[in-house]
Protein backbone atom coordinates (compact mmCIF):
# COMPACT_ATOMS: atom_id res chain seq x y z
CA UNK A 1 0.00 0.00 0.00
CA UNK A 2 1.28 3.33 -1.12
CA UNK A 3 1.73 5.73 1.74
CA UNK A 4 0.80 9.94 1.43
CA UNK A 5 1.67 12.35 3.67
CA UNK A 6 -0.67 15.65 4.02
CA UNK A 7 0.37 18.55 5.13
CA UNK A 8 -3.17 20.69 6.38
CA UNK A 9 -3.36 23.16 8.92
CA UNK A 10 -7.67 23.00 8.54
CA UNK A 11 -8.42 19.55 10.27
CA UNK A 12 -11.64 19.52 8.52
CA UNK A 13 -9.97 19.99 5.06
CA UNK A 14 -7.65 17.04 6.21
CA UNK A 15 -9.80 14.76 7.15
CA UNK A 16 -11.72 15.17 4.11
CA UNK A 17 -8.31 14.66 1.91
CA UNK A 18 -7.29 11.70 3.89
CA UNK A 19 -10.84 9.78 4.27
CA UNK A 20 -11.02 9.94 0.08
CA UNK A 21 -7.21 8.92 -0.61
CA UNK A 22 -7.72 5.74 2.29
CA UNK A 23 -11.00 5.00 0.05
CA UNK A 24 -9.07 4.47 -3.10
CA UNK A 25 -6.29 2.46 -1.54
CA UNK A 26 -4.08 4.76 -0.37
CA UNK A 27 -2.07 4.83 3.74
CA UNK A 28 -2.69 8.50 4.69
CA UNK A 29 -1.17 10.55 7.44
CA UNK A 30 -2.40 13.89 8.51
CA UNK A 31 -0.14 16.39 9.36
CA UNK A 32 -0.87 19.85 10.72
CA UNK A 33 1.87 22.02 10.57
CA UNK A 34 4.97 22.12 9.12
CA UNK A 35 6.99 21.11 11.83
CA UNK A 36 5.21 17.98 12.52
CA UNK A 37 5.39 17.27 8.76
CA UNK A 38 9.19 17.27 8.70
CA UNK A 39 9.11 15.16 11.71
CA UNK A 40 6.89 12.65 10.19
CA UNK A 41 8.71 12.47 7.02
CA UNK A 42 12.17 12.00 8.83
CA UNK A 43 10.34 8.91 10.87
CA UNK A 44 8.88 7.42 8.15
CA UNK A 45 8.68 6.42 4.59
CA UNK A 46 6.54 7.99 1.92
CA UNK A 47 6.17 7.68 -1.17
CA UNK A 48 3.90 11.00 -2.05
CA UNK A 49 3.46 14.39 0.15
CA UNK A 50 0.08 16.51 -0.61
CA UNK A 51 0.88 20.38 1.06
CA UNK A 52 -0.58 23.49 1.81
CA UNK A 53 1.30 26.59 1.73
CA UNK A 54 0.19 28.31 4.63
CA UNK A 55 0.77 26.38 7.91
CA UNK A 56 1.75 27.39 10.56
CA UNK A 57 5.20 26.58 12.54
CA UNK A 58 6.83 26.20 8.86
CA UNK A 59 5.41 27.43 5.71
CA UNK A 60 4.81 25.06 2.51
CA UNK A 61 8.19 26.60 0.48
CA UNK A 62 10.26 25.55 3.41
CA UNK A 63 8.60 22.51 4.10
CA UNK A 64 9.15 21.41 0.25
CA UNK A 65 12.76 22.67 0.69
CA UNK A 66 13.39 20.86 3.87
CA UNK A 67 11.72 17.41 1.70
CA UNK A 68 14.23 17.86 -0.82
CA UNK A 69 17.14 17.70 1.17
CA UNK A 70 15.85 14.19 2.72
CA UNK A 71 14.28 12.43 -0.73
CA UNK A 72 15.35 14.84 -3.42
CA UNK A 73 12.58 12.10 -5.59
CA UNK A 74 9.80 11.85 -3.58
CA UNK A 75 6.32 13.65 -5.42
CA UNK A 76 5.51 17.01 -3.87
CA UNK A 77 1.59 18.45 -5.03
CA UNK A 78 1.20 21.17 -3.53
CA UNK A 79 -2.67 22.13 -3.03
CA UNK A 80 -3.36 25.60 -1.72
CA UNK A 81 -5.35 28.49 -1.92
CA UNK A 82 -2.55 30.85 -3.42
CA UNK A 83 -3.15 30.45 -6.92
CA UNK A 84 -1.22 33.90 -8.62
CA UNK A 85 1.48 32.89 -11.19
CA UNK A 86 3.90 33.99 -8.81
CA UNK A 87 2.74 31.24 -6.17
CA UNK A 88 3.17 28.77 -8.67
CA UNK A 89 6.46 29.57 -9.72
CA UNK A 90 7.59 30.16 -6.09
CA UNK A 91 6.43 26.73 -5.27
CA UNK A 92 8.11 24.58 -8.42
CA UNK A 93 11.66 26.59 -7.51
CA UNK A 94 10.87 25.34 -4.27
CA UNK A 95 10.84 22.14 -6.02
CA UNK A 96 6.91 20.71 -5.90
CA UNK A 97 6.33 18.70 -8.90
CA UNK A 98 3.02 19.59 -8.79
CA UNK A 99 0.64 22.24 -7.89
CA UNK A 100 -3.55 22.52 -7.72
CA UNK A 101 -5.24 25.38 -6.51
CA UNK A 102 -8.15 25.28 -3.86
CA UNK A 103 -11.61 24.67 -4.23
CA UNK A 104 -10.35 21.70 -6.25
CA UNK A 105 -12.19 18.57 -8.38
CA UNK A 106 -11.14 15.11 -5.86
CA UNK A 107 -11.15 13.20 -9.04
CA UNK A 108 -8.80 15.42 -10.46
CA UNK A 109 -6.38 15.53 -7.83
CA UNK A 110 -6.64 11.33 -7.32
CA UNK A 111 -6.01 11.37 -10.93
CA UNK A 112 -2.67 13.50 -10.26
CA UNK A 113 -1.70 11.90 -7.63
CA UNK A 114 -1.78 8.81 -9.49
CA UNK A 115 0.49 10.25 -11.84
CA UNK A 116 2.82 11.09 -9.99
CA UNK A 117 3.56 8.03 -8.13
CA UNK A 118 3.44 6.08 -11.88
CA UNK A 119 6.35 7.88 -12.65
CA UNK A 120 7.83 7.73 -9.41
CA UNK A 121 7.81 3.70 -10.03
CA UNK A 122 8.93 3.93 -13.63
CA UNK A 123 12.24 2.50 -13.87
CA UNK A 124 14.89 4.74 -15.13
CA UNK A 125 17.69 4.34 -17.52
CA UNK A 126 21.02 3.63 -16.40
CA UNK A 127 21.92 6.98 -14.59
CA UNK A 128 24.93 9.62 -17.08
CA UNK A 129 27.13 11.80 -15.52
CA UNK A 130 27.29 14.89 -18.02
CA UNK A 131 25.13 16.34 -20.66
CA UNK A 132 27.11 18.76 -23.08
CA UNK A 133 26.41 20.92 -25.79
CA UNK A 134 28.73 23.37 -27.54
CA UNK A 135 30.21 25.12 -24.53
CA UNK A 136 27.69 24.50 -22.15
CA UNK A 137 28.50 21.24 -19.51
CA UNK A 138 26.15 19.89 -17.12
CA UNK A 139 27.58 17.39 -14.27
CA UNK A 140 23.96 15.31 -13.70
CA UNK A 141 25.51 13.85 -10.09
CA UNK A 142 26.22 16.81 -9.09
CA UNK A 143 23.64 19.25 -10.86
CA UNK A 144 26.29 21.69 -11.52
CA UNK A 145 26.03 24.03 -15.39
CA UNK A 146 28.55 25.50 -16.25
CA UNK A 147 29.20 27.58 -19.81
CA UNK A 148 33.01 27.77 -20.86
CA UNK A 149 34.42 27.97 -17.75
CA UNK A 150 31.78 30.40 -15.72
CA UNK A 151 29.50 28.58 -13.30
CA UNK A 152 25.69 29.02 -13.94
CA UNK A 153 23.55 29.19 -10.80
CA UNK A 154 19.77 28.15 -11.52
CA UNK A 155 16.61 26.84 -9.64
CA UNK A 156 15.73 23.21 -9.55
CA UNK A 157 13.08 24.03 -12.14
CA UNK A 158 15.39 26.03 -14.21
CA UNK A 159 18.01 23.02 -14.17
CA UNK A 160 15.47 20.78 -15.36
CA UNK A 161 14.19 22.68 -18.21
CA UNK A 162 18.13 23.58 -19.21
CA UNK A 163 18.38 19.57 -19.26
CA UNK A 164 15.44 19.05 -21.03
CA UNK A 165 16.64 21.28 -23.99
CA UNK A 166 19.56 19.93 -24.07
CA UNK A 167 18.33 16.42 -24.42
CA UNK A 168 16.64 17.52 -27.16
CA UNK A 169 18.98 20.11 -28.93
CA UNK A 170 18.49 20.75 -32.49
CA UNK A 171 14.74 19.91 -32.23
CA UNK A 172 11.89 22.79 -31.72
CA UNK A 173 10.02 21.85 -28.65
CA UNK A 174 6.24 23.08 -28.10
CA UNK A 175 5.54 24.28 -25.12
CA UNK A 176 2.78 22.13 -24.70
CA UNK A 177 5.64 19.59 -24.62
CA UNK A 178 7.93 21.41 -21.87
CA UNK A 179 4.89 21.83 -19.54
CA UNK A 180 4.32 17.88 -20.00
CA UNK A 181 7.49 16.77 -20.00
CA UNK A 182 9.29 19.02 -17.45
CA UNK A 183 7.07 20.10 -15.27
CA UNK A 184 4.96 16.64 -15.76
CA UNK A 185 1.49 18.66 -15.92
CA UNK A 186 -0.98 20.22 -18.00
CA UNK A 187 -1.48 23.93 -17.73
CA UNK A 188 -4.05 26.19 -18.74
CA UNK A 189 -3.16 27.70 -22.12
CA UNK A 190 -3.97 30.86 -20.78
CA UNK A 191 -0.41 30.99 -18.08
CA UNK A 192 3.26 32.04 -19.38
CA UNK A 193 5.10 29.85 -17.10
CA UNK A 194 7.07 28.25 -20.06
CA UNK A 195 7.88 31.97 -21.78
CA UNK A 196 8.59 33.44 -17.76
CA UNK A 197 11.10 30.38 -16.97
CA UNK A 198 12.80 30.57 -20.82
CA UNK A 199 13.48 34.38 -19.76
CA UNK A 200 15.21 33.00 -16.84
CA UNK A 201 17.03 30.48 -18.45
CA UNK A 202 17.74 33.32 -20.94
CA UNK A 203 19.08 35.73 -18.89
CA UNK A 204 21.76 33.12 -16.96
CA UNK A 205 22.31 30.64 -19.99
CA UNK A 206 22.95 33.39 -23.23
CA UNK A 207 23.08 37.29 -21.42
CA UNK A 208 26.66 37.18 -21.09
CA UNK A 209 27.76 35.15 -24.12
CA UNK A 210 28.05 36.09 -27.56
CA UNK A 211 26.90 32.70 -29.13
CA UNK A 212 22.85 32.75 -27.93
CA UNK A 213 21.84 28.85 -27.41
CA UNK A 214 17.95 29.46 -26.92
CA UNK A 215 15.86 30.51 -29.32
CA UNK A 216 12.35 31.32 -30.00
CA UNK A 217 10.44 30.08 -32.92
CA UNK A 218 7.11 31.88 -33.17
CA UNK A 219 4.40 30.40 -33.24
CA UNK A 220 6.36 26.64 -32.79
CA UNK A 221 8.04 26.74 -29.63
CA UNK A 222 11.55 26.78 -28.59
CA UNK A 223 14.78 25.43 -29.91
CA UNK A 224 18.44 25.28 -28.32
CA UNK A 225 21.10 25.58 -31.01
CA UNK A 226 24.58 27.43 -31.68
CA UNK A 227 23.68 28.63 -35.12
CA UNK A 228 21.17 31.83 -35.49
């Protein structure tokens, strides 16, 4: 039996989540804050944590932070109230994999969760240790970019969508495809979270370099290449 954490600071709201996961076959523990959270996670293993952002003791960004340093693989959804696109992207650069916002469809959440924790079982291929493409180097152990010889600092989000373009240099990706692939979701057509992070990824990736490696194709997507 697959075990959940949640992380709810309204018991009623809690309840709720965790009497609907237990009926469709899921081990659920409640916690209330986010200092009893961490605690719970340290004691025990699980294999999904469902979050709130406001809680008290420890807020949701830390809590997520805390998560990663324990089980930098273990499926964060964060489900909150605080819906504005800068909620969002504060909690995926926390590192959440996921992200609903409150009142929310059960079935659709269930149906997330069970996404998640598909993946999570997946087995992977045989791990590599660098990714490079003209002069930008990426050490995968130790999540480290570098470009020539100048060390690039970016978010766990940003550092996933860098790898993603790499693994797929040469090739125009949709952004459809980048919000499926790298941030493992569907969002509404109507949000710029693809265009905002490329304009991070922009500004530490290409600024400061004369050779530009991501480009825009309008209308298409995006591409990373060395030629114009």
């Amino acid at each position: 039996m697959q075990s959940i954490l949640i992380v709810e600071d309204d018991k009623r709201v809690a309840d709720l989540l965790k009497a609907g996961l237990e009926e469709n076959g899921y081990q659920v523990t409640a916690a209330y804050d986010g200092i009893m959270a961490l605690r719970l996670f340290r004691a025990n293993s699980f294999q999904l944590v469902v979050s709130d952002i406001v809680l008290p003791q420890m807020n949701g960004f830390e809590l997520c932070r805390e998560i990663r340093k324990i089980h930098a693989g273990v499926p964060i959804l964060m489900l909150t109230a605080l819906g504005t696109t800068n909620d969002k992207l504060d909690g995926f650069d926390a590192g959440a994999d996921d992200y609903m916002v409150k009142p929310f469809d059960f079935r659709e959440l269930t149906a997330r969760i069970r996404a998640l924790l598909k993946r999570q079982r997946e087995t992977n291929p045989a791990p590599r240790e660098s990714l490079v493409f003209a002069d930008l180097q990426i050490d995968l152990n130790r999540k480290e970019v570098r470009r020539g010889d100048i060390p690039l600092h970016l978010s766990p989000k940003e550092y996933k969508l860098l790898v993603y373009l790499v693994e797929n240099a040469g090739r125009v990706i949709a952004r459809t495809e980048i919000a499926e692939k790298v941030w493992e979701t569907h969002f509404d057509t109507g949000t710029n979270f693809i265009d905002v992070y490329i304009n991070y990824l922009r500004k530490k990736v290409d600024r400061d370099f004369d050779v530009k490696l991501i480009h825009t194709r309008p209308g298409m997507g995006f591409i990373l290449t060395d030629k114009p």
